[in-house]
C-alpha atoms as a PDB file:
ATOM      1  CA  UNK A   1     108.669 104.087  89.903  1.00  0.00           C
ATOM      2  CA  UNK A   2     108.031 101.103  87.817  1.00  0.00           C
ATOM      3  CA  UNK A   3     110.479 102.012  85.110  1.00  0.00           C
ATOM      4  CA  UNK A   4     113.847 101.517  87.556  1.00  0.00           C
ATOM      5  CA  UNK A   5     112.339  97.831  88.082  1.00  0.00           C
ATOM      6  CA  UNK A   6     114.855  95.894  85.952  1.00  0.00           C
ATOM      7  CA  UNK A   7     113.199  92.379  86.891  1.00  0.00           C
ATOM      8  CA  UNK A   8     110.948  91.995  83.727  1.00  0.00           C
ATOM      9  CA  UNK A   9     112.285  94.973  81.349  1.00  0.00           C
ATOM     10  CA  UNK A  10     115.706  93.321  81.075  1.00  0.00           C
ATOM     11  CA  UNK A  11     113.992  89.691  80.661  1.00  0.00           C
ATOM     12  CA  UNK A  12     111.973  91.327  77.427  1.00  0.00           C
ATOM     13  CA  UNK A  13     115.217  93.348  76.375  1.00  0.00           C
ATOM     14  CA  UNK A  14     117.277  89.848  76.197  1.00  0.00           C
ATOM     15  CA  UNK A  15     114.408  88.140  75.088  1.00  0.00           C
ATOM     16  CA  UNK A  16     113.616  90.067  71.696  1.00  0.00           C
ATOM     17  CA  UNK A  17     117.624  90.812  71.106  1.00  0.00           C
ATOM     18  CA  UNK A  18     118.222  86.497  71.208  1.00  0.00           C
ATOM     19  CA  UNK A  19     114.912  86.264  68.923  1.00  0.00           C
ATOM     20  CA  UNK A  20     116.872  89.055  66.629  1.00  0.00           C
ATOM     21  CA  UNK A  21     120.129  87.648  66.326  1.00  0.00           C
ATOM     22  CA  UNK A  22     118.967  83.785  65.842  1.00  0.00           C
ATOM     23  CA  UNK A  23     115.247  83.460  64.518  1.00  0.00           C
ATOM     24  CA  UNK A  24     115.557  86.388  62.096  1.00  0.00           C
ATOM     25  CA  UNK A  25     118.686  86.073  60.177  1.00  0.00           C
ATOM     26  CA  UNK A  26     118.383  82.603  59.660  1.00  0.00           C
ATOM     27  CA  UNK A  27     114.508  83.444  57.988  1.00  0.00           C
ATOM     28  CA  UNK A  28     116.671  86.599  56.047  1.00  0.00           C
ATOM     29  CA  UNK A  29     119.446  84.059  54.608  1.00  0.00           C
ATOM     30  CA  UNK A  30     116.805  81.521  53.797  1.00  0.00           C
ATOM     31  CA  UNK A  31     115.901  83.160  50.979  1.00  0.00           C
ATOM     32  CA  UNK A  32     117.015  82.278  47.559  1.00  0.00           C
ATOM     33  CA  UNK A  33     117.930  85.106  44.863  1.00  0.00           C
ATOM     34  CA  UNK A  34     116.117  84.216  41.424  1.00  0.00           C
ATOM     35  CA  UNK A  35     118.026  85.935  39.361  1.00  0.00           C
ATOM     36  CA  UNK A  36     121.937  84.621  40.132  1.00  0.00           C
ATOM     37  CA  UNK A  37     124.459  86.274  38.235  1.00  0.00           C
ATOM     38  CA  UNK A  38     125.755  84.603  35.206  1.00  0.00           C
ATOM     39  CA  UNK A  39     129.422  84.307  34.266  1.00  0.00           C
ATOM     40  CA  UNK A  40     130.430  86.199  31.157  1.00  0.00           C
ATOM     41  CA  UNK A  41     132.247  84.420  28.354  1.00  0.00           C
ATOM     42  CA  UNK A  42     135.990  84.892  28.697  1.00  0.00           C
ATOM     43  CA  UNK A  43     136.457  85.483  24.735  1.00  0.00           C
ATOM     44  CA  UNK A  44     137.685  89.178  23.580  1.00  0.00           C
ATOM     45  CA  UNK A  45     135.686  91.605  21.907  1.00  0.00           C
ATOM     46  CA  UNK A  46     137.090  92.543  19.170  1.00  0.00           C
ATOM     47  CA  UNK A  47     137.391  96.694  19.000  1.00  0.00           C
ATOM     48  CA  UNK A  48     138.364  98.600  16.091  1.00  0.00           C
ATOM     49  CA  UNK A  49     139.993 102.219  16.055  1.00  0.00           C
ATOM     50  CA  UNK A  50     137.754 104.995  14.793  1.00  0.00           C
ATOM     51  CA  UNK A  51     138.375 106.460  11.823  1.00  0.00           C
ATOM     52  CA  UNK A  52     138.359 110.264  12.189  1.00  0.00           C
ATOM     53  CA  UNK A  53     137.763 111.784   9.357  1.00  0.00           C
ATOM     54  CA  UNK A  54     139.857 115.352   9.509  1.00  0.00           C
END
C-alpha cells in the first residue's frame, strides 16, 4: 500500500507547510493599504440641547 509509505508524502507535507509559513506571508504583508486611516481633528463639536417644544 503506497499510502503508508511516509518517504516522499512527509517530504511534500513539510515542503508546502515551510513554503506556507515563509514565502506566503511575507507576499501577504507586502502589500500596501491605499487608503490609510486619517487622524481626526482633536477639536470639540459643539452640540446644542434640543428644544422640545411641549
Amino acid at each position: 500500500m503506497p499510502q503508508l509509505n511516509l518517504n516522499p508524502w512527509f517530504a511534500i507535507l513539510v515542503f508546502t507547510w515551510i513554503i506556507f509559513l515563509t514565502v506566503i506571508p511575507t507576499k501577504v504583508l507586502g502589500h500596501l493599504s491605499f487608503n490609510e486611516p486619517i487622524p481626526m481633528s482633536e477639536e470639540k463639536h459643539k452640540t446644542e440641547s434640543w428644544n422640545w417644544p411641549w
